[in-house]
PDB file of N, CA and C in Angstrom:
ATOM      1  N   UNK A   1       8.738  34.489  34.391  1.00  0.00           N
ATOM      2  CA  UNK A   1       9.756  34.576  33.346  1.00  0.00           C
ATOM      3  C   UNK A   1      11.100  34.961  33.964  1.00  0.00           C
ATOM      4  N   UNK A   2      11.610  34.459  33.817  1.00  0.00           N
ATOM      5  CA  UNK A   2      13.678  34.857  34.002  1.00  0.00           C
ATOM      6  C   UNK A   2      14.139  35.441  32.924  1.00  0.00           C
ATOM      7  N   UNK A   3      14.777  36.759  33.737  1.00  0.00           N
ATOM      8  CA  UNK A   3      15.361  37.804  32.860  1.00  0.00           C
ATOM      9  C   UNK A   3      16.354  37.521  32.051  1.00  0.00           C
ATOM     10  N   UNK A   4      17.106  36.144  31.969  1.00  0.00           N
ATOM     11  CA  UNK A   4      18.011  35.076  31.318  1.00  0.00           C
ATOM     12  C   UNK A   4      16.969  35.446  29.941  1.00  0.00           C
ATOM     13  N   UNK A   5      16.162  34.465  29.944  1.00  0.00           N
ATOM     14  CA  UNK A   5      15.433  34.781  28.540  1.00  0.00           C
ATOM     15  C   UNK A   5      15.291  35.720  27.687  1.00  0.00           C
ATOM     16  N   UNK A   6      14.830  37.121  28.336  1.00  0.00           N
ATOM     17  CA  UNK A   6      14.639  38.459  28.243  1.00  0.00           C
ATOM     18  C   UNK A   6      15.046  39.046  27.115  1.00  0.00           C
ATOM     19  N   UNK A   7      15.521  39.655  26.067  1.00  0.00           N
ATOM     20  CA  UNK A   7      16.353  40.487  25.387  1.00  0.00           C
ATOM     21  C   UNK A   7      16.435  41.989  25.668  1.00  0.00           C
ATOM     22  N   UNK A   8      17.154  42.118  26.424  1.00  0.00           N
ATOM     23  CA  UNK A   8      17.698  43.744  26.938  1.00  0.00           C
ATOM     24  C   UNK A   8      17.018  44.634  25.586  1.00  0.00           C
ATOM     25  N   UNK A   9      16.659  45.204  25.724  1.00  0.00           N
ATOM     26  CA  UNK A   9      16.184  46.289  24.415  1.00  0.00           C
ATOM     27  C   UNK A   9      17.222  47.013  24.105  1.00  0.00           C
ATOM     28  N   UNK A  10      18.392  47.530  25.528  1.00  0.00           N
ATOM     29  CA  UNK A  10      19.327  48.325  25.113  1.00  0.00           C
ATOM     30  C   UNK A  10      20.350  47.532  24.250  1.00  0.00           C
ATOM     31  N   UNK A  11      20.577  46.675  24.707  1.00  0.00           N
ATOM     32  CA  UNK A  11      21.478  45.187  23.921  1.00  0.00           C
ATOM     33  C   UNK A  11      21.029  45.597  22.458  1.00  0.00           C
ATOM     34  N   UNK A  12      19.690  44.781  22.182  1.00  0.00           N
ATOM     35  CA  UNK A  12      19.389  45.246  20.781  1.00  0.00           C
ATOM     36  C   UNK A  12      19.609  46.239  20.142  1.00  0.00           C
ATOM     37  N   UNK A  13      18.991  47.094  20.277  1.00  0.00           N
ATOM     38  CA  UNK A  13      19.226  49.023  19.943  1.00  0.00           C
ATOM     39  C   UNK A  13      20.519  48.520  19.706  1.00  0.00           C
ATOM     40  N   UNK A  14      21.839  48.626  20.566  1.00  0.00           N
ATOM     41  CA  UNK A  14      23.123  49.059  20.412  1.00  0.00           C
ATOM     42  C   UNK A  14      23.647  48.007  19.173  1.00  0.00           C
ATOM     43  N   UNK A  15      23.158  46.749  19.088  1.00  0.00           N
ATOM     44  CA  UNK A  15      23.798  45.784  18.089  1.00  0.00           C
ATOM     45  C   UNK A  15      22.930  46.452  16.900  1.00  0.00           C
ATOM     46  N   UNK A  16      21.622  46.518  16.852  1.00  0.00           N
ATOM     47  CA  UNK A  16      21.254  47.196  15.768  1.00  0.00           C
ATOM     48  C   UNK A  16      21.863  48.234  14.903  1.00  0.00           C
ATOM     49  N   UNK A  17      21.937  49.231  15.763  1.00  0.00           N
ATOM     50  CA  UNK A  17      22.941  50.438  15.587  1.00  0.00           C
ATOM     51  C   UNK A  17      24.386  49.817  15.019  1.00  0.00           C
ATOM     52  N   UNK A  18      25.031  49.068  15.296  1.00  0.00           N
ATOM     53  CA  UNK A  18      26.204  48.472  15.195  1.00  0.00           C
ATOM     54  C   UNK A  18      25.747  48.013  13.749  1.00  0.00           C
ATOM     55  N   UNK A  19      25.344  47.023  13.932  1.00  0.00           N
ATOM     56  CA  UNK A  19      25.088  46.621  11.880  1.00  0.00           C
ATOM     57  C   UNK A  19      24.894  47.727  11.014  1.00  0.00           C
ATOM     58  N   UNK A  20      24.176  48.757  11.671  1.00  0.00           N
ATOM     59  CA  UNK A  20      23.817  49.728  10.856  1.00  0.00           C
ATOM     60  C   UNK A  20      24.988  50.638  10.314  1.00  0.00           C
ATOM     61  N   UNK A  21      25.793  50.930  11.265  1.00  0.00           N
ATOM     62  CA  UNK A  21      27.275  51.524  11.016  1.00  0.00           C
ATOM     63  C   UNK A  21      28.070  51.227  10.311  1.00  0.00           C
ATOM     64  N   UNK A  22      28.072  49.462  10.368  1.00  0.00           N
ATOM     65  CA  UNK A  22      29.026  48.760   9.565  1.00  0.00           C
ATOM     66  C   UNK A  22      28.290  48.501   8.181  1.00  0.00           C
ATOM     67  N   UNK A  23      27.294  48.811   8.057  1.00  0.00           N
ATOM     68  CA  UNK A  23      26.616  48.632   6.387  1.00  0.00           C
ATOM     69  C   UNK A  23      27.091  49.971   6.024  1.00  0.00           C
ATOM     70  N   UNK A  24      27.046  51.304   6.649  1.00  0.00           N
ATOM     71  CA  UNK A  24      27.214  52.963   6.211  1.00  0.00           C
ATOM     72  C   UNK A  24      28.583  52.459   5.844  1.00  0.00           C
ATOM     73  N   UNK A  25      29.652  52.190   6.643  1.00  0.00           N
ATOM     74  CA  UNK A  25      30.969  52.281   6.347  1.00  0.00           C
ATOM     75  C   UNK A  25      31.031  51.416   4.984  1.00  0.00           C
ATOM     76  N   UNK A  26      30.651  50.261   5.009  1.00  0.00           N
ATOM     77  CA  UNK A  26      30.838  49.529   3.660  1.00  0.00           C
ATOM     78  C   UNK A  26      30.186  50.053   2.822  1.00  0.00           C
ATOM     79  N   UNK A  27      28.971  50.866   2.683  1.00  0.00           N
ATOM     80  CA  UNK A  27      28.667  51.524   1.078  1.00  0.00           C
ATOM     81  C   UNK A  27      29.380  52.232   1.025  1.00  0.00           C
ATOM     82  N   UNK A  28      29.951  53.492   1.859  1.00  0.00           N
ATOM     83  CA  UNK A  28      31.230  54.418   1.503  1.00  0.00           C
ATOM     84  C   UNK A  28      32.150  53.733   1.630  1.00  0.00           C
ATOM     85  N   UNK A  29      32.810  53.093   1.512  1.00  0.00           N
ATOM     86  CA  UNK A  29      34.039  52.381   1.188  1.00  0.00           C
ATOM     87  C   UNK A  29      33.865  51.690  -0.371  1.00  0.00           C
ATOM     88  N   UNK A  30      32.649  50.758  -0.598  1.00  0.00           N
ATOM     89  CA  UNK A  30      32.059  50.740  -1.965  1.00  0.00           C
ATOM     90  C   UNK A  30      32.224  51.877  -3.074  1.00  0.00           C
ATOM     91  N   UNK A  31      31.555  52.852  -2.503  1.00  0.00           N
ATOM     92  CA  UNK A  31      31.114  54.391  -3.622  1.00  0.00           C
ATOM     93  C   UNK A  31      32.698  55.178  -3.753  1.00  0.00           C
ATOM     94  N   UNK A  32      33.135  54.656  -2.514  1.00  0.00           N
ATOM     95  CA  UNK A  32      35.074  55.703  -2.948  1.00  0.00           C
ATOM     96  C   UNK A  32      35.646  55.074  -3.695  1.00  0.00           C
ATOM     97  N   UNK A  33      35.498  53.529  -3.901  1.00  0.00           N
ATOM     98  CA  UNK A  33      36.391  52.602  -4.776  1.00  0.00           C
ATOM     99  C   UNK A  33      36.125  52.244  -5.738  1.00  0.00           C
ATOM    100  N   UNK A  34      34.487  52.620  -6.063  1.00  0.00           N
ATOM    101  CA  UNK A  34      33.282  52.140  -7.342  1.00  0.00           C
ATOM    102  C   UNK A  34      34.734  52.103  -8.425  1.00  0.00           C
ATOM    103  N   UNK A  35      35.325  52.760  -8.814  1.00  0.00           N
ATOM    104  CA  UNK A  35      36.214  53.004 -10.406  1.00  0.00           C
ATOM    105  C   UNK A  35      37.102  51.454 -10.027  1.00  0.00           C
ATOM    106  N   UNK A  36      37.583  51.444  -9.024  1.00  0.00           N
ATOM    107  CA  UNK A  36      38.927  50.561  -9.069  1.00  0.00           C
ATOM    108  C   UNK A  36      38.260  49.208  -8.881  1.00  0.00           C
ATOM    109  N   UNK A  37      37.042  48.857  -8.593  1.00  0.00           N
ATOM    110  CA  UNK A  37      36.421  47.720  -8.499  1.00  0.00           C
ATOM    111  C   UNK A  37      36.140  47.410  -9.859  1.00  0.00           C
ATOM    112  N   UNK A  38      35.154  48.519 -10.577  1.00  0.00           N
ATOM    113  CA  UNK A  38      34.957  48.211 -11.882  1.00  0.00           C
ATOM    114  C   UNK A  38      35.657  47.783 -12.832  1.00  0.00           C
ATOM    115  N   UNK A  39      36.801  48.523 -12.851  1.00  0.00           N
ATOM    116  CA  UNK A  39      38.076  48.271 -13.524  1.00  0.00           C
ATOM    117  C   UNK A  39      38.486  46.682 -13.340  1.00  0.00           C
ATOM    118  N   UNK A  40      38.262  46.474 -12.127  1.00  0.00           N
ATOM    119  CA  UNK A  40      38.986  45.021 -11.706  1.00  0.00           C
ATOM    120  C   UNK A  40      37.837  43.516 -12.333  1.00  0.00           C
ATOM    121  N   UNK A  41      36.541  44.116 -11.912  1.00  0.00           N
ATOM    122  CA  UNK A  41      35.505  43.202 -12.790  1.00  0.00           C
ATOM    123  C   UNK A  41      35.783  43.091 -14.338  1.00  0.00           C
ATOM    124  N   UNK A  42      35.783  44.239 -14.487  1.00  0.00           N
ATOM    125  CA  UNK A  42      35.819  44.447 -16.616  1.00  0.00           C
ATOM    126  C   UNK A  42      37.128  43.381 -16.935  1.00  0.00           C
ATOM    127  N   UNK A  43      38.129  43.682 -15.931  1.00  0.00           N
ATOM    128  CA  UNK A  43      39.706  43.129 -16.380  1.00  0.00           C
ATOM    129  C   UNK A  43      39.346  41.639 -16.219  1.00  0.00           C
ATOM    130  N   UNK A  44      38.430  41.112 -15.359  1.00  0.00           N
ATOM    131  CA  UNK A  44      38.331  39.562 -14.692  1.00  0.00           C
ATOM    132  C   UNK A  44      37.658  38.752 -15.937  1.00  0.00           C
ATOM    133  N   UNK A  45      36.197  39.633 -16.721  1.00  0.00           N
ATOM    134  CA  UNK A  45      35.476  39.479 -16.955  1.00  0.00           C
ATOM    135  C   UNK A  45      36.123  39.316 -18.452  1.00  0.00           C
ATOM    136  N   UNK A  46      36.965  40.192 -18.906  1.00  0.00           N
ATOM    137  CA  UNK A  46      37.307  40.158 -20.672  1.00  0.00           C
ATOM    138  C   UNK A  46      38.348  38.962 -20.910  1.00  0.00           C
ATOM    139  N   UNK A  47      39.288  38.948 -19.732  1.00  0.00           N
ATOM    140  CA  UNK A  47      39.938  37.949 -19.835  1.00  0.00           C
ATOM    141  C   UNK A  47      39.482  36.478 -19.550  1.00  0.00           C
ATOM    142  N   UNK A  48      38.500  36.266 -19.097  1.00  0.00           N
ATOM    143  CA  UNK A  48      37.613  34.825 -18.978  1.00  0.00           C
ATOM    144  C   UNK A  48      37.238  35.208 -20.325  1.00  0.00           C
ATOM    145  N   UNK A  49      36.586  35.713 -20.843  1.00  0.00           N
ATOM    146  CA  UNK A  49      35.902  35.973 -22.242  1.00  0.00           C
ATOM    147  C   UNK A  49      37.090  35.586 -23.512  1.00  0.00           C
ATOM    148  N   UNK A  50      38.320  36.347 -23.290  1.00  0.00           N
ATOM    149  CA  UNK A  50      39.338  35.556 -24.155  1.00  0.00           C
ATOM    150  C   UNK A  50      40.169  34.154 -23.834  1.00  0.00           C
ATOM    151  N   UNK A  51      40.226  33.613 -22.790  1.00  0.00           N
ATOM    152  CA  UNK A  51      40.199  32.911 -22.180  1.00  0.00           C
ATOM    153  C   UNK A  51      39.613  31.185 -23.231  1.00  0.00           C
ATOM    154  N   UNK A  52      37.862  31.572 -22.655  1.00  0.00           N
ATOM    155  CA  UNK A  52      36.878  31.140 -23.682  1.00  0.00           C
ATOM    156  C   UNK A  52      36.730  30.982 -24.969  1.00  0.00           C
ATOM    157  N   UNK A  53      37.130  32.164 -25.591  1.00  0.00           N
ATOM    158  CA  UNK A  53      37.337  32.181 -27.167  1.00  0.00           C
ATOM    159  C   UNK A  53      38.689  31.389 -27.439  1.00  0.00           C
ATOM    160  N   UNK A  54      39.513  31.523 -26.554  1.00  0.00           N
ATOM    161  CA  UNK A  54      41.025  31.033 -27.059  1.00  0.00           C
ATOM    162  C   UNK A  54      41.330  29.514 -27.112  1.00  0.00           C
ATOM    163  N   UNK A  55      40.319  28.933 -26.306  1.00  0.00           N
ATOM    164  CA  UNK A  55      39.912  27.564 -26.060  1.00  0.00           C
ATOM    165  C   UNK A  55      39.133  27.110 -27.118  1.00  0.00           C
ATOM    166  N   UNK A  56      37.985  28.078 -27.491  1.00  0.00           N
ATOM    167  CA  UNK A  56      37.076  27.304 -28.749  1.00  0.00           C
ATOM    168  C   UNK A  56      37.819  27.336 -29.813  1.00  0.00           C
ATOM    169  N   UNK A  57      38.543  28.390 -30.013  1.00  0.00           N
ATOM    170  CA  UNK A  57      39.330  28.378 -30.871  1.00  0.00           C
ATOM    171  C   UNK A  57      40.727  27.162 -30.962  1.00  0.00           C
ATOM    172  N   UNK A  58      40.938  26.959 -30.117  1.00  0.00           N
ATOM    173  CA  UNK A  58      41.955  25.661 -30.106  1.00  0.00           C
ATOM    174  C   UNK A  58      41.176  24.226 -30.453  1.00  0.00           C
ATOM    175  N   UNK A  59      39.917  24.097 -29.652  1.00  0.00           N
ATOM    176  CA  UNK A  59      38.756  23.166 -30.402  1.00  0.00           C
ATOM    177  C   UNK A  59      38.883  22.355 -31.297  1.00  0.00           C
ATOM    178  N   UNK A  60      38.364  24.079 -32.146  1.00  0.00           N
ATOM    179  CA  UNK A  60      38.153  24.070 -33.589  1.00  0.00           C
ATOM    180  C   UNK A  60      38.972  23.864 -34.423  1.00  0.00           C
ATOM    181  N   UNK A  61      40.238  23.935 -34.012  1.00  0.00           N
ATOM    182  CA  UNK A  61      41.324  24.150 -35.313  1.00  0.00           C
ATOM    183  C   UNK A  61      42.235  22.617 -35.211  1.00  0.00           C
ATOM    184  N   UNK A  62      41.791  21.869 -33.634  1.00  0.00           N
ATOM    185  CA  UNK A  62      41.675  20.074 -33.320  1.00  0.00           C
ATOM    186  C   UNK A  62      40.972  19.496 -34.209  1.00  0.00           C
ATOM    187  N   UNK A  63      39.981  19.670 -34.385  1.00  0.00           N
ATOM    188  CA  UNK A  63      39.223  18.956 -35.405  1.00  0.00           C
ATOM    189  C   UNK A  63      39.482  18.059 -36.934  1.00  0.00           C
TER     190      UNK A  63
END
């Protein structure tokens, strides 16, 4: 076998470790911003919703 093939274990470990860090940082970055995200979904989400209604409502009143 040629050590070309091989996968260093330390290689692994350290990239492992590495994903692992960068998932910790992104849930705390998630959980500090949870309010201002939510806020931003609800705002995305009501206005597609009137959006929707404001359209059926134009529809309907085509008819």
């Amino acid at each position: 076998m040629s050590t070309s093939s091989k996968t260093n274990p330390n290689i692994k470990l350290l990239t492992d470790n590495l994903v692992l860090i960068m998932f910790i940082i992104a849930a705390m970055l998630f959980f500090q911003n949870y309010h201002e995200i939510e806020n931003e979904i609800s705002s995305v989400l009501l206005n597609s919703l009137h959006d929707i209604n404001h359209s059926i409502a134009e529809t309907r009143t085509g008819r």
